[in-house]
C-alpha atoms as a PDB file:
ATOM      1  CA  UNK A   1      -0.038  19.234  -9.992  1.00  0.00           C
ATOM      2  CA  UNK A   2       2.082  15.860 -10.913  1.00  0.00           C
ATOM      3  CA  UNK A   3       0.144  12.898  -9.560  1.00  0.00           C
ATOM      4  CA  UNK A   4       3.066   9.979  -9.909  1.00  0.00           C
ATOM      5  CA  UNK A   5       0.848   6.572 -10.971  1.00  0.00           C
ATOM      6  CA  UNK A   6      -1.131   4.817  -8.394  1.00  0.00           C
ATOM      7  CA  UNK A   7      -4.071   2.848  -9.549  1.00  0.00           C
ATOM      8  CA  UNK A   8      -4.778   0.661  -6.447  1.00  0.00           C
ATOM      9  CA  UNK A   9      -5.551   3.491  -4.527  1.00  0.00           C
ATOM     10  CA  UNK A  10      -8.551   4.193  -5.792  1.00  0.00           C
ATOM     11  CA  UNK A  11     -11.360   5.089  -4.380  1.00  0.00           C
ATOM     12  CA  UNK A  12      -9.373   6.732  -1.508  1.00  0.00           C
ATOM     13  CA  UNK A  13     -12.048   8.986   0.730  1.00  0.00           C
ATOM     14  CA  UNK A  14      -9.419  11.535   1.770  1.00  0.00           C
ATOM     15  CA  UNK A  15     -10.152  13.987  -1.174  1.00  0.00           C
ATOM     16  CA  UNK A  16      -9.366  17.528   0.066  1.00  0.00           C
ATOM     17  CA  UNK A  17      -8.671  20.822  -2.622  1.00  0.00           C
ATOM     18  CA  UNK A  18      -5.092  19.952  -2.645  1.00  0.00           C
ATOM     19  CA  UNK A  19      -5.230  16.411  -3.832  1.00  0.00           C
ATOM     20  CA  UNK A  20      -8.732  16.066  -5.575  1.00  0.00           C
ATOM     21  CA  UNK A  21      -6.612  16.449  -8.864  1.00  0.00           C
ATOM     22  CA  UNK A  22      -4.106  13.652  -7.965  1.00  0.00           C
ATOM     23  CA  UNK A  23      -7.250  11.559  -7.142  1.00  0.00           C
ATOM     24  CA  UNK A  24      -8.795  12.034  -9.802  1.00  0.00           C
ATOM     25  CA  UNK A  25      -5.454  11.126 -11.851  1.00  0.00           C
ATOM     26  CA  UNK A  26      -4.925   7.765  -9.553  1.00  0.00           C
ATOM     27  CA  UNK A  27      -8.345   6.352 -10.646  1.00  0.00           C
ATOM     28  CA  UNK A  28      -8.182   7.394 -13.615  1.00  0.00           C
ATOM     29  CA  UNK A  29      -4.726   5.662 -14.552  1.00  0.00           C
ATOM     30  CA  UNK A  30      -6.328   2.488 -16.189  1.00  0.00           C
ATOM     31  CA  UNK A  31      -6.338  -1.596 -15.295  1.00  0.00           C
ATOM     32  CA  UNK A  32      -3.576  -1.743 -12.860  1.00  0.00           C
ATOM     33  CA  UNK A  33      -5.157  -1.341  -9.791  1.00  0.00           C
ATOM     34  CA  UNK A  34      -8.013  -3.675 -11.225  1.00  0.00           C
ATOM     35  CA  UNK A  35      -5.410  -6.210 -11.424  1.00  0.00           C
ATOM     36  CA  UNK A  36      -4.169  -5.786  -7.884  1.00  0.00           C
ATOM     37  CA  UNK A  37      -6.601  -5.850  -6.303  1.00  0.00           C
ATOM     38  CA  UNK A  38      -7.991  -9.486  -7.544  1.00  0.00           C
ATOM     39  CA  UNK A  39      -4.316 -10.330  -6.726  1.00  0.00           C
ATOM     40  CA  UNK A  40      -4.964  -9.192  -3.073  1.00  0.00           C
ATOM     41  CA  UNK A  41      -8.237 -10.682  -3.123  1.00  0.00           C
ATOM     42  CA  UNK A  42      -7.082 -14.410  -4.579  1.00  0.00           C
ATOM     43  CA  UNK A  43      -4.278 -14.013  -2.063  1.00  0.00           C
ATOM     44  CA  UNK A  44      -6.678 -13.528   1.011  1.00  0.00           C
ATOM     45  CA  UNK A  45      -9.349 -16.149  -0.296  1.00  0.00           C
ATOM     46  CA  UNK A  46      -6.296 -18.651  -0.362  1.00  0.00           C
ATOM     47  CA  UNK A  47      -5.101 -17.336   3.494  1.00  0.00           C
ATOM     48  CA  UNK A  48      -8.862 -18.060   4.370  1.00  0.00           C
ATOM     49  CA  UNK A  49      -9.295 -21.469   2.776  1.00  0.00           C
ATOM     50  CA  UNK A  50      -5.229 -22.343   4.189  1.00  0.00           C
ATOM     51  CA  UNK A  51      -6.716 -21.348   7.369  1.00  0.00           C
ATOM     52  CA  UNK A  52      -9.514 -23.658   7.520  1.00  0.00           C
ATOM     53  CA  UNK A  53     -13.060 -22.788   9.230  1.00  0.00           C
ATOM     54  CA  UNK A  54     -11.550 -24.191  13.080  1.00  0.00           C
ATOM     55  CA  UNK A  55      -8.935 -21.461  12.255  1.00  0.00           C
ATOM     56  CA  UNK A  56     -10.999 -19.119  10.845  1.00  0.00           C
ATOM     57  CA  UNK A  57     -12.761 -19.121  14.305  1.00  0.00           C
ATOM     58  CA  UNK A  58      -9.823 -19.561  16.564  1.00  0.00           C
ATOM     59  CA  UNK A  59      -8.115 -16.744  14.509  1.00  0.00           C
ATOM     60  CA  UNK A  60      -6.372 -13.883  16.789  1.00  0.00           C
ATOM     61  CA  UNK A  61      -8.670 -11.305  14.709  1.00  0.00           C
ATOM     62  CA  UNK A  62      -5.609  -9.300  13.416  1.00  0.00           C
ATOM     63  CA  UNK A  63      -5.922 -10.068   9.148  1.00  0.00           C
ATOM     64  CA  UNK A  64      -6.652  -6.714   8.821  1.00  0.00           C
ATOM     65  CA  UNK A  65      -2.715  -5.188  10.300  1.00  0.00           C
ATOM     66  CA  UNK A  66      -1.691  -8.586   8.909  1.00  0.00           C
ATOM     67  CA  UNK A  67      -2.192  -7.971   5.550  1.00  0.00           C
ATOM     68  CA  UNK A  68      -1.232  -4.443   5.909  1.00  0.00           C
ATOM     69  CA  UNK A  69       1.711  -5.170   7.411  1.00  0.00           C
ATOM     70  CA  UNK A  70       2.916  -7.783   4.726  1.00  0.00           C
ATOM     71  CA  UNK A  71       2.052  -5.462   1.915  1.00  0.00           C
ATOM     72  CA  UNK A  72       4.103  -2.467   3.739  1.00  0.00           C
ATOM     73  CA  UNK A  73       7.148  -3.800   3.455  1.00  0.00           C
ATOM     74  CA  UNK A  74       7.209  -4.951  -0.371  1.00  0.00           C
ATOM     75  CA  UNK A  75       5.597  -1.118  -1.306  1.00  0.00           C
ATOM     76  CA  UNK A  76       8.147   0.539   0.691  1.00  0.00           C
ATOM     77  CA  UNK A  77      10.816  -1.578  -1.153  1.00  0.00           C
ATOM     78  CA  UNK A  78       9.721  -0.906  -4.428  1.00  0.00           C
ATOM     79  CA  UNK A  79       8.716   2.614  -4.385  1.00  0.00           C
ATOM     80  CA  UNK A  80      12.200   3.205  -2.577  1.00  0.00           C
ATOM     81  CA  UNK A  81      14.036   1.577  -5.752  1.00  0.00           C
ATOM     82  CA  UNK A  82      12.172   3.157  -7.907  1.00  0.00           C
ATOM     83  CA  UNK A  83      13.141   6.637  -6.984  1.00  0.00           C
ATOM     84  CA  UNK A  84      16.939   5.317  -6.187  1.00  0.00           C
ATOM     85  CA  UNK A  85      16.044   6.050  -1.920  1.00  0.00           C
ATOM     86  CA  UNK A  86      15.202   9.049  -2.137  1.00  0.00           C
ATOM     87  CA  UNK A  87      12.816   9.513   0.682  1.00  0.00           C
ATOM     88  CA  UNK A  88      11.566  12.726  -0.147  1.00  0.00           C
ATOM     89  CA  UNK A  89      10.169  11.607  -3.196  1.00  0.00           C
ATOM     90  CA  UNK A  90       9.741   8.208  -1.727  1.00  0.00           C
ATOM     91  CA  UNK A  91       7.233   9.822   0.674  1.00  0.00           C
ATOM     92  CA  UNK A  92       5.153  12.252  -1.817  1.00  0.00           C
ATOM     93  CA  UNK A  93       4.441   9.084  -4.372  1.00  0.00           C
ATOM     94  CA  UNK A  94       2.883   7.398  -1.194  1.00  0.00           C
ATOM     95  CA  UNK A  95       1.229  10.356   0.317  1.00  0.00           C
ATOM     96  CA  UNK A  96       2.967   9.974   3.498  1.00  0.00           C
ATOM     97  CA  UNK A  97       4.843  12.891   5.533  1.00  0.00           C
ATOM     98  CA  UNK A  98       8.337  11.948   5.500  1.00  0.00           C
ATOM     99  CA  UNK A  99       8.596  11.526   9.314  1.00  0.00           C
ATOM    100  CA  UNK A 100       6.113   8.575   8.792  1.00  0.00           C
ATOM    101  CA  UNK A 101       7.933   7.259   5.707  1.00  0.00           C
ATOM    102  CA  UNK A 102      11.006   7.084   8.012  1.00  0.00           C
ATOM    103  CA  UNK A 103       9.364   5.409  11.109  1.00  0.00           C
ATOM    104  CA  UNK A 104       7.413   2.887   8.398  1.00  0.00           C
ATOM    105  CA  UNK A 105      11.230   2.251   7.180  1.00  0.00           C
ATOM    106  CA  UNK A 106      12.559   1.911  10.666  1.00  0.00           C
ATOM    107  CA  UNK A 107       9.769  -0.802  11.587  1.00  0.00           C
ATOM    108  CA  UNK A 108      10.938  -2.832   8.815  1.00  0.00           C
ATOM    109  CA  UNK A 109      14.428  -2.769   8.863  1.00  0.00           C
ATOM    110  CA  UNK A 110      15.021  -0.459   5.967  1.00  0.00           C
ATOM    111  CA  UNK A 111      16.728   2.065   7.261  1.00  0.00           C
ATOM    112  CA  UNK A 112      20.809   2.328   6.696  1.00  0.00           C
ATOM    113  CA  UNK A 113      20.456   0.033   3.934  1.00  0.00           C
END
């Protein structure tokens, strides 16, 4: 099995006999997802201190789909250049059924681009 490179996916807890060896390749792929992940984590501590503690506690409670949602779009983008739109491929890099890929694409404006 081909497992394209994804280090900041590690530990992922959705190992099943089909992927365990792409798992296994994705944490095993070195520094990068070491280095996202402070990048992520310096980006929320900044959010947080930006925020301010009377924010922090009026806050909506929605970081969580915040952050997901603002790291969505810039994935999608790049994994999309990367293999030239292709969406089949687009989708097995990210692990996502193609339907999804497409209604992830649609939510952000990517589609007919």
């Amino acid at each position: 099995m081909h497992a394209e490179p994804a280090s900041w996916v590690e530990n992922a807890d959705h190992t099943t006999p089909e992927n365990s060896e792409s798992k296994q390749a994705v944490t095993d792929t070195g520094s990068g997802g070491d280095a996202l992940q402070q990048l992520v984590r310096e980006a929320v501590e900044t959010y947080l201190q930006d925020l301010g503690e009377v924010g922090q506690q009026q806050g909506n409670g929605h970081l969580y789909e915040l952050l997901l949602h603002r790291v969505e779009l810039p994935l999608l983008q790049a994994v999309l250049k990367h293999v030239q739109q292709n969406q089949t491929r687009a989708a097995r890099i990210l692990g996502l059924n193609r339907g999804t890929l497409r209604k992830k694409m649609q939510l952000h404006g990517l589609l007919g681009r």
